[in-house]
Structures are given as structure tokens and as C-alpha cells.
Protein backbone atom coordinates (compact mmCIF):
# COMPACT_ATOMS: atom_id res chain seq x y z
CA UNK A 1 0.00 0.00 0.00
CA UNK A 2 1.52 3.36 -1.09
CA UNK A 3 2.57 5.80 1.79
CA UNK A 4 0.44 8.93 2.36
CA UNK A 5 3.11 11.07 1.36
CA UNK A 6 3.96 9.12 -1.79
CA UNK A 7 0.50 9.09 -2.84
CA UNK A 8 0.00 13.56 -2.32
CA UNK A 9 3.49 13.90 -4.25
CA UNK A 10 2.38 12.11 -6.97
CA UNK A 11 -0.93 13.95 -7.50
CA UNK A 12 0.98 17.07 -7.08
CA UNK A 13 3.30 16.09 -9.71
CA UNK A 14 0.35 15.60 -12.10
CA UNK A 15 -1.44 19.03 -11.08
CA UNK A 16 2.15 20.74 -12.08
CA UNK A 17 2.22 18.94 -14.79
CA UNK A 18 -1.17 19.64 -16.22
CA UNK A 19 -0.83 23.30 -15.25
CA UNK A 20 2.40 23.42 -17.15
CA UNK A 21 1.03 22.05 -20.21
CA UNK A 22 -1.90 23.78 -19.69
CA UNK A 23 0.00 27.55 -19.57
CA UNK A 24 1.87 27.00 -22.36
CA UNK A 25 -1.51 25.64 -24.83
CA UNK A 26 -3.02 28.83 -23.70
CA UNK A 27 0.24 31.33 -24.43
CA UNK A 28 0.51 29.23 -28.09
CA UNK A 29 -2.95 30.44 -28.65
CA UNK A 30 -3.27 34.15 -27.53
CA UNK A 31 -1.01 33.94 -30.53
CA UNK A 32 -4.07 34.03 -32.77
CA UNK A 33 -7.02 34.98 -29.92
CA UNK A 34 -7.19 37.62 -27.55
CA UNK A 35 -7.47 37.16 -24.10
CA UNK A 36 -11.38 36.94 -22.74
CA UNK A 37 -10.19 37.76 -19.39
CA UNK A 38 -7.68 38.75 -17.46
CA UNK A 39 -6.86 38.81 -13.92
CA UNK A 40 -6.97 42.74 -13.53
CA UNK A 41 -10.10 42.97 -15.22
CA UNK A 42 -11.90 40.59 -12.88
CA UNK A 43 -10.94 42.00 -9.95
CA UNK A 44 -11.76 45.65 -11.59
CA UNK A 45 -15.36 44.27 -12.02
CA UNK A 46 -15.72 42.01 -8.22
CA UNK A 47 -14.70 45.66 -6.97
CA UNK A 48 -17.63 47.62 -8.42
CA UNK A 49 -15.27 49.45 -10.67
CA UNK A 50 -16.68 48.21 -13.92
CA UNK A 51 -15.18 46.20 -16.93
CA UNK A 52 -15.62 47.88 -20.04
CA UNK A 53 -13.49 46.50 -22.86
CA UNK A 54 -14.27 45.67 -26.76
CA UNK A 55 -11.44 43.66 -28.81
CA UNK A 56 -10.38 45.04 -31.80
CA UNK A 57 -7.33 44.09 -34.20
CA UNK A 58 -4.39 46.02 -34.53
CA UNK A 59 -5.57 47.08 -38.28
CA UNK A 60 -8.58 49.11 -36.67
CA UNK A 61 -5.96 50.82 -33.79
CA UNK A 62 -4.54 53.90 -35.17
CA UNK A 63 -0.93 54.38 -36.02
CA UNK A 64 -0.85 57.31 -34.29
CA UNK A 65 -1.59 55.71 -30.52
CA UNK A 66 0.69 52.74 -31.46
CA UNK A 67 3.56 55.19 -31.73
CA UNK A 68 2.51 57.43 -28.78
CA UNK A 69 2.68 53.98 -26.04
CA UNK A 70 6.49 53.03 -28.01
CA UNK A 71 7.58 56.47 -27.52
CA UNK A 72 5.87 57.35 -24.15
CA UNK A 73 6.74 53.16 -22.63
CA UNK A 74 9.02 51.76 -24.24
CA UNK A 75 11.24 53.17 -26.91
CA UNK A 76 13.51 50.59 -27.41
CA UNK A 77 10.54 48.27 -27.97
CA UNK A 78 11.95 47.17 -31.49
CA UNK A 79 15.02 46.17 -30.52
CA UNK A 80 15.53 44.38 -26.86
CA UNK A 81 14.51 40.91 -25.72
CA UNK A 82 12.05 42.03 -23.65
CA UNK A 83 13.85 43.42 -20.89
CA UNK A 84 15.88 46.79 -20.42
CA UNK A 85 18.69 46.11 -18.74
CA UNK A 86 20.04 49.61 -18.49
CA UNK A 87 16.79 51.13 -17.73
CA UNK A 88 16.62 48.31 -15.25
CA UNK A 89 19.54 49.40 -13.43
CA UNK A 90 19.19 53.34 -13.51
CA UNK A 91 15.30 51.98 -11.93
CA UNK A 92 17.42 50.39 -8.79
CA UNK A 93 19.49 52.93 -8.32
CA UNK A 94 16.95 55.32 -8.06
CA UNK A 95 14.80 53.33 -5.70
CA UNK A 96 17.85 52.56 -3.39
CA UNK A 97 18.17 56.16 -3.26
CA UNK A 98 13.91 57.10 -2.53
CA UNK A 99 13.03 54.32 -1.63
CA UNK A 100 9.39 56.06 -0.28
CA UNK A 101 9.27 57.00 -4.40
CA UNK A 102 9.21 53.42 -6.53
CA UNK A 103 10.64 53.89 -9.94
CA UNK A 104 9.46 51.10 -12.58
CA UNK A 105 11.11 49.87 -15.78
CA UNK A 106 9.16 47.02 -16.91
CA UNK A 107 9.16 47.27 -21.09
CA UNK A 108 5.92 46.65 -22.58
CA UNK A 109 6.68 43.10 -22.79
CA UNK A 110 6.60 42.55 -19.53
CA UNK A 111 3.41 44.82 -18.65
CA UNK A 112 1.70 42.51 -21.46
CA UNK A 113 3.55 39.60 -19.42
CA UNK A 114 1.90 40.70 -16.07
CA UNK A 115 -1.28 42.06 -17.28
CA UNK A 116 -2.24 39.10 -19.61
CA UNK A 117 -1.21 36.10 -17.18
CA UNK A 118 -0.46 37.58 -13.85
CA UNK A 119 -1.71 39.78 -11.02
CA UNK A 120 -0.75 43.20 -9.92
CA UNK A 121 2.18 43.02 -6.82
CA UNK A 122 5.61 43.57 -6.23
CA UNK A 123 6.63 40.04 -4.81
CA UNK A 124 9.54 38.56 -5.90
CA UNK A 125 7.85 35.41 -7.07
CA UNK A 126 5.31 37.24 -9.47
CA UNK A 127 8.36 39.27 -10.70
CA UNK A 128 10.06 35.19 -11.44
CA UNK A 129 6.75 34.42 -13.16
CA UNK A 130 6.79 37.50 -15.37
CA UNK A 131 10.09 37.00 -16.67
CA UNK A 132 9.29 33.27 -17.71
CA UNK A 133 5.88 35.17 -19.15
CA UNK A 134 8.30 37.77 -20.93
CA UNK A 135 10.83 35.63 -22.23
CA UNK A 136 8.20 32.72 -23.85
CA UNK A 137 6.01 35.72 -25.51
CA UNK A 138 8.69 37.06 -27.10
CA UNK A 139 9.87 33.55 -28.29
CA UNK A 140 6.30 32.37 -29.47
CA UNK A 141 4.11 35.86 -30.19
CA UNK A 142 6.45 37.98 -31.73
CA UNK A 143 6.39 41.87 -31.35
CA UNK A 144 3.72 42.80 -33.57
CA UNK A 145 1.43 40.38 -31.76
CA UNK A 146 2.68 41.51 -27.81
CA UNK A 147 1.81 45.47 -29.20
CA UNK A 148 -1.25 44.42 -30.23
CA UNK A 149 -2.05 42.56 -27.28
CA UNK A 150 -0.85 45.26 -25.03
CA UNK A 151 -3.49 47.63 -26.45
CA UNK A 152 -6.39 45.66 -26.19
CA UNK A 153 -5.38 44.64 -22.79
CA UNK A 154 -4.10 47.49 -20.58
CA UNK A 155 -6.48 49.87 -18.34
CA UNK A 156 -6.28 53.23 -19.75
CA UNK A 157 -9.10 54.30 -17.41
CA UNK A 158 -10.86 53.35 -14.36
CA UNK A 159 -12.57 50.03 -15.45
CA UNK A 160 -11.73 50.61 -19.30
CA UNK A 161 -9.27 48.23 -20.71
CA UNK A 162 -8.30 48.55 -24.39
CA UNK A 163 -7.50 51.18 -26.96
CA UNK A 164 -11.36 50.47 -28.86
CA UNK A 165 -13.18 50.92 -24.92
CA UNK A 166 -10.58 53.99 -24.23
CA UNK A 167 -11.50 55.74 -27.29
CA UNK A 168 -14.83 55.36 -27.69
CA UNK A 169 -15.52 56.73 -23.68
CA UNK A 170 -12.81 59.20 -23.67
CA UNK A 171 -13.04 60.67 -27.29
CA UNK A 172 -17.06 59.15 -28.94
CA UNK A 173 -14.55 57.18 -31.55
CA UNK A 174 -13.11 54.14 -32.99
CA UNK A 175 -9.31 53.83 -32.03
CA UNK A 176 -8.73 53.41 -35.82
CA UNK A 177 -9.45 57.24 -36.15
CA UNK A 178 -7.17 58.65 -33.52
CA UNK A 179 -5.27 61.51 -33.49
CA UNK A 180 -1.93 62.23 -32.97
CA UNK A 181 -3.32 64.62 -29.43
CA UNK A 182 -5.78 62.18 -28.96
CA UNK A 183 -3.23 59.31 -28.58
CA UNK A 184 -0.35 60.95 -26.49
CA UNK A 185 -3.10 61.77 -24.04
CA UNK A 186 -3.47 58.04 -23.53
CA UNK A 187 -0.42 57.04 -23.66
CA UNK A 188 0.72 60.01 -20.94
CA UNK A 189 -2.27 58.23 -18.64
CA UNK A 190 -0.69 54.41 -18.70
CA UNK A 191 1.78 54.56 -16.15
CA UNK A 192 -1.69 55.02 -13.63
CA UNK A 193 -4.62 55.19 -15.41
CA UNK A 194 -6.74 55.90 -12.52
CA UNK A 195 -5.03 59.00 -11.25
CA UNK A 196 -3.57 60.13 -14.34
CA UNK A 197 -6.96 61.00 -15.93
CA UNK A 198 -7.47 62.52 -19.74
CA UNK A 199 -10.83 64.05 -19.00
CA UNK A 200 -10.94 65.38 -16.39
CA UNK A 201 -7.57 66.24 -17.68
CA UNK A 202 -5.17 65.59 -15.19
CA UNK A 203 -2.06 67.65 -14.13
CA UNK A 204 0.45 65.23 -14.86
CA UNK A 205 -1.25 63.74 -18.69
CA UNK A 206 -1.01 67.33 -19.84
CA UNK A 207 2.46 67.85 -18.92
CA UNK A 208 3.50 64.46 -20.32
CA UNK A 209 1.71 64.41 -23.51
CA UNK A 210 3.11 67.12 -25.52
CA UNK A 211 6.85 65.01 -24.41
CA UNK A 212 5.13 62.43 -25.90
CA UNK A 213 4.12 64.64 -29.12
CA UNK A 214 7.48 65.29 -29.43
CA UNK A 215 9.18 62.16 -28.77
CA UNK A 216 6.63 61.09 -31.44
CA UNK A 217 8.15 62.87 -33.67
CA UNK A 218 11.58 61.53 -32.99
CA UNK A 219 10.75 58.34 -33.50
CA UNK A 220 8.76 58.60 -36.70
CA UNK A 221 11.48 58.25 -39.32
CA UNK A 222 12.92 54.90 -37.37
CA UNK A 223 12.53 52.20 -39.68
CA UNK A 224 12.00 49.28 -36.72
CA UNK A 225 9.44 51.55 -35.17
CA UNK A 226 7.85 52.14 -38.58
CA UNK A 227 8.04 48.29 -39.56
CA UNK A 228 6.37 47.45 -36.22
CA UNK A 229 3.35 50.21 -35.85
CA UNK A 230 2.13 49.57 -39.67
């Protein structure tokens, strides 16, 4: 007769390995199909703060707000692995120094990485699951596919996830027909959606989004960026 033990380590080995298998079917196929629900998003609507989200492909997002979140999040986008190291670092070293004032540097990789299969925290062992996350969505999805996933998945407003939800509440439009304004708004509200408002227009978004007009413009001649935001 098999021991106790014996018998809950071997079930346990079975639940890894069907949750294993079962992570990675699901990553293969947000390849091709977009997410019907994320962990943010539930807990947005169990907390009364609404869910309001409508999928679109990244042919009906504008050009214009696809360039705005590159140049406002993550401007080397085109060309790292998924992580920035340097920005990484400079992130630290700031924090060590303000520690009361927490300085991020996750790429948009690795927001699409937490906000797609994870949960919002600063633990150390969500941080080890988002880098496996990062690393196998680069490998499988490409970065056409993570940019598009990233805008029909990120809160850009209390309870509105997605550029088509975003611009239709914010702006009475499709995301296709965004403006170059229109889009750096957005983008300036992403690193906190909820306190960095467009309308009311908070004090921060219009600071930021004329940078963001202007870093727009920087970028708009780089071939990578161009190849990516077509």
C-alpha cells in the first residue's frame, strides 16, 4: 500500500504537470485569440469598478496611438529581448536612493507579461513568473502580436481596458481614427490610469503628452518603429 506522502506527491506532480502544459496551450494560442479575461479585469469588475473593454485588431488601432505607447513606454521596444537592462539598473538605483518614491522599468513586454497572465504586486515570485511570461512571448508571439495585445489589454481608465473601450468613452470614436493629441493623451495616462486621468484632464497627462508629441516625432522616421506600428 503506497505511503500517504507518496501518494500527495504524486498527484501534485500531475497538477504541475497539467498546469504546465496547460499555460503553455493557452500562451501558443493568444497567438491568434485575444485574451477573454484577465486577472486585472476581474478583480476591476468584483470591486464595483466596472469592466468595459471591446477587442479590436491592430488594423482598426490607429498608427498614431501605437507610436505614442512606443515612444511614451518603451522606446527601445523594437530592438531588446524584452527586458531593459540599463533602464533596469538606472530603476534600482533610483529606488535605493527614494526608496518612499518606486521607480518602474518594466518594457511593454513585460506589462503585457503581467497584465495578460499575472496579477498586480511587487513580490519577488510574481516578478520570477513575469520573466518566464516575458521571455516565452517574445519567443512564441512575436512583437507585432505583444503590441497588439498590449493595447487591447491594458487599463487606460478606471474600469476601461483597451484602446477600442478607451477611445470610444474618452473621445465618442473608434481607435482606428485617432489623433496624434488624442493618442499621447493616452499614452501620458498608462503609467496610472486611474489617477492620471485625460478628462478630467489631469495635471500630470497634460504635462506628459506634448513630451510624448514630441518624442513622437523623434521616433517617426525609425525604420524598426515604422516596420512594427504599420
Amino acid at each position: 500500500m503506497a505511503h500517504p506522502l507518496s501518494k500527495a506527491w504524486s498527484w501534485t506532480k500531475r497538477i504541475l504537470l497539467f498546469l504546465i502544459i496547460s499555460q503553455f496551450i493557452y500562451l501558443v494560442a493568444l497567438k491568434w485569440i485575444y485574451p477573454p479575461l484577465t486577472i486585472t479585469q476581474l478583480s476591476s469588475f468584483l470591486s464595483g469598478e466596472g469592466m468595459s473593454r471591446d477587442h479590436v485588431g491592430g488594423a482598426n488601432i490607429s498608427r498614431n496611438l501605437k507610436l505614442a505607447v512606443v515612444a511614451s513606454e518603451d522606446q527601445l521596444f523594437p530592438d531588446h529581448n524584452g527586458f531593459d537592462f540599463k533602464s533596469i539598473q538606472r530603476a534600482m538605483a533610483y529606488n535605493k536612493k527614494k526608496p518612499g518614491r518606486i521607480r518602474g522599468a518594466s518594457t511593454i513586454s513585460q506589462q503585457v507579461a503581467k497584465n495578460v497572465f499575472l496579477w498586480q504586486g511587487r513580490s519577488w515570485f510574481r516578478k520570477a513568473l513575469e520573466v518566464y511570461f516575458t521571455f516565452m512571448i517574445e519567443l512564441v508571439w512575436g512583437k507585432g502580436r505583444i503590441l497588439e495585445i498590449y493595447l487591447d489589454v491594458a487599463e487606460m481608465g478606471k474600469g476601461v481596458f483597451g484602446a477600442e473601450a478607451a477611445a470610444q468613452q474618452l473621445f465618442h470614436k473608434s481607435a482606428r481614427n485617432l489623433t496624434i493629441s488624442e493618442s499621447a493623451m493616452i499614452a501620458a495616462s498608462l503609467p496610472n490610469p486611474r489617477a492620471y486621468t485625460v478628462k478630467p484632464m489631469s495635471r500630470y497627462v497634460s504635462v506628459k503628452y506634448p513630451w510624448i508629441i514630441r518624442q513622437m516625432s523623434n521616433l517617426s522616421d525609425d525604420p524598426d518603429v515604422l516596420a512594427l506600428i504599420k
